[in-house]
C-alpha atoms as a PDB file:
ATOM      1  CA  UNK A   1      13.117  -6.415 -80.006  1.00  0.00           C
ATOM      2  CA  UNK A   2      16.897  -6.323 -79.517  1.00  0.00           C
ATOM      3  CA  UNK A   3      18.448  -8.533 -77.155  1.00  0.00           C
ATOM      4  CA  UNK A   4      19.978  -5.198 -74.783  1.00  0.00           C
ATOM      5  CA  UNK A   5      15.719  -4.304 -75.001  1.00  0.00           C
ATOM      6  CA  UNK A   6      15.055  -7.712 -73.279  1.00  0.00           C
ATOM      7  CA  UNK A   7      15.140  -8.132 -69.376  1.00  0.00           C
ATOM      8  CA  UNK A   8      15.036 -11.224 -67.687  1.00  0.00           C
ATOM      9  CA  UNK A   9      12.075 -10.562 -65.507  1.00  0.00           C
ATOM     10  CA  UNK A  10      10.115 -12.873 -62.594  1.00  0.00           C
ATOM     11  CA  UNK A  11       7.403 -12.916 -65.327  1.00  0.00           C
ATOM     12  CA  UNK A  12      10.392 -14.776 -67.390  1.00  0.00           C
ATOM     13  CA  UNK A  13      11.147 -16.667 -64.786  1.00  0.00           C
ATOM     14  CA  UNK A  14       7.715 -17.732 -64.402  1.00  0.00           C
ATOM     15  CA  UNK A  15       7.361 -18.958 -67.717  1.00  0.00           C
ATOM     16  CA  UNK A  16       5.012 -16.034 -69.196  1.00  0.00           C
ATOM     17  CA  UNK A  17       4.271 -16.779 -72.815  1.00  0.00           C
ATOM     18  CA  UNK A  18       4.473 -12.673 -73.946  1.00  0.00           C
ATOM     19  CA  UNK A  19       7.601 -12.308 -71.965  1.00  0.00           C
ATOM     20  CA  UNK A  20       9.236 -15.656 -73.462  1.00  0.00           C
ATOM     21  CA  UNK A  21       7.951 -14.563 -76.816  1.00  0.00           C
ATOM     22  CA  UNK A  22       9.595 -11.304 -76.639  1.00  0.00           C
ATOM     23  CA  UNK A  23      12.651 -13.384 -75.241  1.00  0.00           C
ATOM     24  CA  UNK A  24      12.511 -15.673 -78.626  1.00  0.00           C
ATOM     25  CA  UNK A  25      12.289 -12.512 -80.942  1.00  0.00           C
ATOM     26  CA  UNK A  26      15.652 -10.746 -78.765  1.00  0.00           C
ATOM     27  CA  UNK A  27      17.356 -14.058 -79.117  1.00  0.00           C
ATOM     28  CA  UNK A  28      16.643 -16.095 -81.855  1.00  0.00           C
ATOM     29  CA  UNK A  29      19.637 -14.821 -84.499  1.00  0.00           C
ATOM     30  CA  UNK A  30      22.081 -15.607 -81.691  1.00  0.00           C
ATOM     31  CA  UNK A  31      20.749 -18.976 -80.626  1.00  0.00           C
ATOM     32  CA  UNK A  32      20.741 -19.772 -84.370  1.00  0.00           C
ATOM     33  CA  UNK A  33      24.337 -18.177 -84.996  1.00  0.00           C
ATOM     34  CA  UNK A  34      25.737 -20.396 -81.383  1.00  0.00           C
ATOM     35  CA  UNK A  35      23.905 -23.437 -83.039  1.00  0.00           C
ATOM     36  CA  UNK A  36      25.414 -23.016 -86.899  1.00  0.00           C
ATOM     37  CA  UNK A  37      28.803 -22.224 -85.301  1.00  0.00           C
ATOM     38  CA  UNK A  38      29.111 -25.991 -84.517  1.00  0.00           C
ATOM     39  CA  UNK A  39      27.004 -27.476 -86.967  1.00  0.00           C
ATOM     40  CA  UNK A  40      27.839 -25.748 -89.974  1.00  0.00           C
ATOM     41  CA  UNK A  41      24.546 -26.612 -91.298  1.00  0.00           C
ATOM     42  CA  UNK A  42      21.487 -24.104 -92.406  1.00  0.00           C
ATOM     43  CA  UNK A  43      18.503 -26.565 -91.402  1.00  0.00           C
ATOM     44  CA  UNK A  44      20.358 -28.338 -88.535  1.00  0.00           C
ATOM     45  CA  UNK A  45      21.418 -25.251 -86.905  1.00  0.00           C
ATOM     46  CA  UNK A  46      17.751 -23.552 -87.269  1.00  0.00           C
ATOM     47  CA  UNK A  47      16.295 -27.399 -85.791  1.00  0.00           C
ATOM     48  CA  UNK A  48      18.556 -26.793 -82.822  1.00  0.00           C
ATOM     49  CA  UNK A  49      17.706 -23.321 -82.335  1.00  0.00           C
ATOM     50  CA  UNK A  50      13.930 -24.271 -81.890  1.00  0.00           C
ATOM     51  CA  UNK A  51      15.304 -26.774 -79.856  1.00  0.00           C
ATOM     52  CA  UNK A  52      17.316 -24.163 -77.731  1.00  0.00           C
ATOM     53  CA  UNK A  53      14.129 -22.194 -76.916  1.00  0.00           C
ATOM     54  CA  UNK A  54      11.799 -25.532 -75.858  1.00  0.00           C
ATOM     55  CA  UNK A  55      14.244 -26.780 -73.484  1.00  0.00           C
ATOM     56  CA  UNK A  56      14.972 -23.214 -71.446  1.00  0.00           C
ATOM     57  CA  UNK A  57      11.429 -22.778 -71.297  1.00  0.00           C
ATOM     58  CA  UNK A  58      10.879 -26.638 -69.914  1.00  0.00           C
ATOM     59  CA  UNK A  59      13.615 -25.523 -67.756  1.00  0.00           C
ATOM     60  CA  UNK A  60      12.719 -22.038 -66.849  1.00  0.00           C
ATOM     61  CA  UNK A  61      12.129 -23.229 -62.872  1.00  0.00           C
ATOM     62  CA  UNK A  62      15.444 -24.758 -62.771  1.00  0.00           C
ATOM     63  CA  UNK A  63      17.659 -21.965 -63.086  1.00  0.00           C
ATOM     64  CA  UNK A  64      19.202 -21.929 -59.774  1.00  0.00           C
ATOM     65  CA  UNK A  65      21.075 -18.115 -60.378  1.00  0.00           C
ATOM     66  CA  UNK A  66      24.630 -19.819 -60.128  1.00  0.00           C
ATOM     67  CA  UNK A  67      25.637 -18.134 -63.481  1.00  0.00           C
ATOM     68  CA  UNK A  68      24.220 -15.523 -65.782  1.00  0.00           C
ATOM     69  CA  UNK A  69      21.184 -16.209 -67.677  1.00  0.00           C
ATOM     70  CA  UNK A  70      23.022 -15.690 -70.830  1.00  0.00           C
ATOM     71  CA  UNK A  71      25.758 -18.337 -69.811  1.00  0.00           C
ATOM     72  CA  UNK A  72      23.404 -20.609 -68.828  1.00  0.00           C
ATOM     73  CA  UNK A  73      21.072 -20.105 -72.027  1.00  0.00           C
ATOM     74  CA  UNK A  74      24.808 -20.474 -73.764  1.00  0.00           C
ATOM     75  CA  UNK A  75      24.762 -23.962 -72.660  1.00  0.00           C
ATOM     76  CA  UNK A  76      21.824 -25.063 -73.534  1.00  0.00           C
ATOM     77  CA  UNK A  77      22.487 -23.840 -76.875  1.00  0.00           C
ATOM     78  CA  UNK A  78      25.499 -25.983 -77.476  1.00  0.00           C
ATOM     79  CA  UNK A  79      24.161 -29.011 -75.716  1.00  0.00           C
ATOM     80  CA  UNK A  80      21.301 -28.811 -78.228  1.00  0.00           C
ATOM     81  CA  UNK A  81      23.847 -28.048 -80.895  1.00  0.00           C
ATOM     82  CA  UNK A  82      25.610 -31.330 -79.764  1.00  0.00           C
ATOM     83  CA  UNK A  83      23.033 -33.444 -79.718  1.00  0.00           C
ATOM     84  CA  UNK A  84      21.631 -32.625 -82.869  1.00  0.00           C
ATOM     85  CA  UNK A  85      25.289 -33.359 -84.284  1.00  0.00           C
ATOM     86  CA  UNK A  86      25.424 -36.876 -82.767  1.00  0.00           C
ATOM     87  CA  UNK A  87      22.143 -37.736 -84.080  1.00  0.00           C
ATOM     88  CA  UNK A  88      22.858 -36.669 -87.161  1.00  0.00           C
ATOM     89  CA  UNK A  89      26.215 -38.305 -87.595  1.00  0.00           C
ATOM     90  CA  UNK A  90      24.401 -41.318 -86.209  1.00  0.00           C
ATOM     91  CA  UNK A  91      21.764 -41.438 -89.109  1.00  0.00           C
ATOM     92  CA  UNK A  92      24.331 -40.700 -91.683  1.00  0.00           C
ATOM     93  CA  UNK A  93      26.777 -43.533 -90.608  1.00  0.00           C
ATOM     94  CA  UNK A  94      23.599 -45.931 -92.363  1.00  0.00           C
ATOM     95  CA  UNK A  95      23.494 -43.643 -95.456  1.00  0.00           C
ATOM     96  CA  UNK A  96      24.965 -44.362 -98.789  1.00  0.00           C
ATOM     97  CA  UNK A  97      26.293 -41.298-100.307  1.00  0.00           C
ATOM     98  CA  UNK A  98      23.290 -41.050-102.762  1.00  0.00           C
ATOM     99  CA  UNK A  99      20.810 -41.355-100.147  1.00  0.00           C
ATOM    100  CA  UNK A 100      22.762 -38.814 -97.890  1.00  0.00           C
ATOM    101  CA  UNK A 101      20.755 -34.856 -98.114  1.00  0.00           C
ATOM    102  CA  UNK A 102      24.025 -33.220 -97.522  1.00  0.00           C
ATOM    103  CA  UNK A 103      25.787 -34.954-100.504  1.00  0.00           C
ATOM    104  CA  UNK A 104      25.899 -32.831-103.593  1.00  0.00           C
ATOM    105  CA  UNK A 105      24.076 -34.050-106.298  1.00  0.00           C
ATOM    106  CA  UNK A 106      25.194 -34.380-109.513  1.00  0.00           C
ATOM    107  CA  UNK A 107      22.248 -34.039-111.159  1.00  0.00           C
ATOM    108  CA  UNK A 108      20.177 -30.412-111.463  1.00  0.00           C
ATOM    109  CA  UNK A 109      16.933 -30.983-113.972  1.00  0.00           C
ATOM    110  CA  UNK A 110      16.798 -27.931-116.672  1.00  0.00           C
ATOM    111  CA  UNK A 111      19.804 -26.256-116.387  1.00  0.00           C
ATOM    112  CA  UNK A 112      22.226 -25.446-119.084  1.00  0.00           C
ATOM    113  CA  UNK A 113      25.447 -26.623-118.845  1.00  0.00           C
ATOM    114  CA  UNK A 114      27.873 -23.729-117.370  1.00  0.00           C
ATOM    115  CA  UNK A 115      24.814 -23.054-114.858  1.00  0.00           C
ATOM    116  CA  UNK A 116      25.076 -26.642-113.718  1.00  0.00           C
ATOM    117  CA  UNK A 117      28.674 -26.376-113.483  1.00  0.00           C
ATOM    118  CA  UNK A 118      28.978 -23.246-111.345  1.00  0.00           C
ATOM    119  CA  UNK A 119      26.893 -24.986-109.330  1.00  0.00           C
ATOM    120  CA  UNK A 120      28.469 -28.168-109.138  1.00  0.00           C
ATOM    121  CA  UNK A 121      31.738 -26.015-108.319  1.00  0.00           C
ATOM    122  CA  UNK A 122      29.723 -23.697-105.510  1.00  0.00           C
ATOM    123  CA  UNK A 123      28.635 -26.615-103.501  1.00  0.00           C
ATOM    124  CA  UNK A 124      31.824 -28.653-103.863  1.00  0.00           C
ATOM    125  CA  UNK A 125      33.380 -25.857-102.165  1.00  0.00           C
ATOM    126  CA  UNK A 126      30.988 -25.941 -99.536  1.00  0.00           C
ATOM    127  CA  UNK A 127      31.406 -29.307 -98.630  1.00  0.00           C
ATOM    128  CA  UNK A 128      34.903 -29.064 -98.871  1.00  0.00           C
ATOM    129  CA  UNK A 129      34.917 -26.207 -96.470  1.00  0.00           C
ATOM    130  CA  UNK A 130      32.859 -28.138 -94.249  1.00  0.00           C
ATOM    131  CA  UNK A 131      35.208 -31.319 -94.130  1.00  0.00           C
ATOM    132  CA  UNK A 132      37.869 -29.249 -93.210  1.00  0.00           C
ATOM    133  CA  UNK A 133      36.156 -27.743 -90.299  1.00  0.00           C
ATOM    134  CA  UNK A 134      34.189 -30.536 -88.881  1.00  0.00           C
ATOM    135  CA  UNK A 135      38.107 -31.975 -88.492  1.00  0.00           C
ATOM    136  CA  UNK A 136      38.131 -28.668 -85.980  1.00  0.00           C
ATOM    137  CA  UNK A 137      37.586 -28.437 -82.032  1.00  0.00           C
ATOM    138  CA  UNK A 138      34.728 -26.964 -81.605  1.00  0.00           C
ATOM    139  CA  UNK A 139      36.120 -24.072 -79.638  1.00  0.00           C
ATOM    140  CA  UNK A 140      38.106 -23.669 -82.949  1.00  0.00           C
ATOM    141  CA  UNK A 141      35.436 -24.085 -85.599  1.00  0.00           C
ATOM    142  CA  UNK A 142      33.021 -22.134 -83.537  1.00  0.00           C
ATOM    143  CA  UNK A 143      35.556 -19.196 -84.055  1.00  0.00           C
ATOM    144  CA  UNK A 144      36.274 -19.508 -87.612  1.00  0.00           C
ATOM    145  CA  UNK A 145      32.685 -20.157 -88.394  1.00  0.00           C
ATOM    146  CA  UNK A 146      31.610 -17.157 -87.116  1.00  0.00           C
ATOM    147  CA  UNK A 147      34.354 -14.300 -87.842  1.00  0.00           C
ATOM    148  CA  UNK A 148      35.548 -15.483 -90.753  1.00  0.00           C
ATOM    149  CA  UNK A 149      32.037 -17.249 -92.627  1.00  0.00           C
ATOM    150  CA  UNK A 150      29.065 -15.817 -90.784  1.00  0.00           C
ATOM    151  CA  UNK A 151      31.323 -12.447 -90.622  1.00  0.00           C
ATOM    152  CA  UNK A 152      30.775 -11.348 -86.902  1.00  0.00           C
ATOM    153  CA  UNK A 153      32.646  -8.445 -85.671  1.00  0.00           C
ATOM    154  CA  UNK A 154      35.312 -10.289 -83.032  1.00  0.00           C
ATOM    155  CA  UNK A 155      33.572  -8.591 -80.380  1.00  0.00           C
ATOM    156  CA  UNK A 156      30.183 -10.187 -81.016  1.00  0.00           C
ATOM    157  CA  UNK A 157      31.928 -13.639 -82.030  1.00  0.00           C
ATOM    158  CA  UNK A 158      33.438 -13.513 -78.585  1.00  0.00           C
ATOM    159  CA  UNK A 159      30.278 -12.055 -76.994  1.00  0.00           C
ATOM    160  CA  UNK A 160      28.242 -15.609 -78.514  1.00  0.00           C
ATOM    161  CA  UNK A 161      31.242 -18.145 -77.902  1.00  0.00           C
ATOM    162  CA  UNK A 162      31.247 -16.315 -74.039  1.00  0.00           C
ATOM    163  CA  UNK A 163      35.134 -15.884 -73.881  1.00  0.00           C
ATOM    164  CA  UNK A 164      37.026 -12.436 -74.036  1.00  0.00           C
ATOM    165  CA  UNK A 165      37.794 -10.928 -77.664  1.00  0.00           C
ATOM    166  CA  UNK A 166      41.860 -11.806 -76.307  1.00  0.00           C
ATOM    167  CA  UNK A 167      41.202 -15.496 -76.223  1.00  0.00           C
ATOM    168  CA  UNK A 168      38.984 -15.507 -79.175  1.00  0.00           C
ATOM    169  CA  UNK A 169      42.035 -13.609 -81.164  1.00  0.00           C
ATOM    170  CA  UNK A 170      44.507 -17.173 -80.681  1.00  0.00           C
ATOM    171  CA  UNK A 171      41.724 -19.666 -81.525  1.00  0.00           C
ATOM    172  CA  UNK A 172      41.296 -18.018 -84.393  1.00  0.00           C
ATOM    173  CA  UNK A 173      45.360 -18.144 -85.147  1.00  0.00           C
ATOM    174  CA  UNK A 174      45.244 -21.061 -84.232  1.00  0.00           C
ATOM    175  CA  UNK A 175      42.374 -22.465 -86.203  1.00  0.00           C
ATOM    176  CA  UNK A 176      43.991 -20.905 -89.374  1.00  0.00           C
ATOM    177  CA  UNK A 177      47.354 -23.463 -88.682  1.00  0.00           C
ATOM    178  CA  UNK A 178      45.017 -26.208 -88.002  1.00  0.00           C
ATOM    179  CA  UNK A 179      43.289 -25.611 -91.584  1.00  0.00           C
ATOM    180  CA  UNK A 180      46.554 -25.069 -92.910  1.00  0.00           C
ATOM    181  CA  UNK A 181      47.809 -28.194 -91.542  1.00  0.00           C
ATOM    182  CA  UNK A 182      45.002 -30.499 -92.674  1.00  0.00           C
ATOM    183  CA  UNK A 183      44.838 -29.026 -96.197  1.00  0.00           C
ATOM    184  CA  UNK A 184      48.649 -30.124 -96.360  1.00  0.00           C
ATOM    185  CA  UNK A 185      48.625 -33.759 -95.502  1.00  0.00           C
ATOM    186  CA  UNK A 186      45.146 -34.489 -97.014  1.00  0.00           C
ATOM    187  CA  UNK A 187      46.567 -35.086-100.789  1.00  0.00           C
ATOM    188  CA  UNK A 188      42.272 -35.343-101.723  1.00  0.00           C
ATOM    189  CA  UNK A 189      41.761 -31.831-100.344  1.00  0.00           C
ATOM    190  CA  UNK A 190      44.721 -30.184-101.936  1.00  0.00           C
ATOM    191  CA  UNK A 191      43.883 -32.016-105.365  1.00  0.00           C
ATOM    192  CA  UNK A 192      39.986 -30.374-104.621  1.00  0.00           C
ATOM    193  CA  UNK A 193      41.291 -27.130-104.046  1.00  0.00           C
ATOM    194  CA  UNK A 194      43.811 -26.747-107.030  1.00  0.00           C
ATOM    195  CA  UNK A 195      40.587 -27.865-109.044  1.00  0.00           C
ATOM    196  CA  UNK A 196      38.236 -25.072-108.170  1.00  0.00           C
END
């Protein structure tokens, strides 16, 4: 079911499982694309996704009608997002680098030598790009992430982040100069980049 398909009904409202079901299947790529626009992270942003859809339906009764359902749904998206951030950066603060899941490992049982190395080189760029936007606003990475690595149309970018396709157009300018600017007076990032 496509999210235009969906309508939020009194049986939503009411917290019927087949209507909030069909409201899941309508929603769940943009809950997860909201989520991964601010944590940059496959498994994190899928966690807070599932996370999205408990809390609206714990909190179904509560929607007083002040906003649209899709702005308020919105906001419990990036709360979740948020939260699954801090506990995240939280855990990892106590991590070694080793022990860390998101650090790349340097060790791939079984594979030849250039496979291991293409590797090596795909997720170093990964991580890289993920330092340099996790150094972003939100309202920043949330724009690059999604136009310019998750590919959205602006229109649907803006649609997600809930702003006009005019603002979303200077966040993404200025996200670019931000990048820009961080590349230049990080000496480690420039060195990473010239070696890939």
């Amino acid at each position: 079911m496509e999210e235009e398909e969906f309508s939020f009904t009194e049986e939503f409202w009411q917290g019927d499982l087949t209507t909030f079901e069909n409201f899941v299947k309508a929603y769940e790529k943009k809950m997860f694309n909201i989520c991964y626009s601010i944590l940059l992270h496959q498994q994190d942003a899928e966690d807070a996704a599932q996370e999205t859809f408990l809390r609206i339906y714990n909190s179904l009764k509560k929607f007083k009608g002040k906003s649209a359902p899709f702005t308020w749904i919105y906001r419990i998206a990036t709360n979740c997002a948020f939260d699954v951030l801090r506990r995240k950066r939280s855990r990892l603060k106590t991590l070694s680098p080793e022990e860390n899941p998101d650090f790349p490992s340097r060790e791939h049982p079984g594979a030849d030598k250039p496979d291991l190395e293409k590797l090596l080189r795909k997720q170093d760029i990964g991580l890289l790009v993920r330092n340099i936007l996790l150094k972003l606003p939100v309202k920043y990475r949330q724009a690059i992430t999604l136009v310019y690595l998750q590919e959205l149309p602006l229109k649907d970018a803006a649609e997600l982040i809930g702003c006009p396709v005019n603002t979303l157009k200077p966040r993404l300018c200025r996200g670019l100069k931000m990048i820009r600017k961080i590349i230049k007076e990080n000496h480690d990032y420039q060195k990473q980049l010239e070696s890939l």
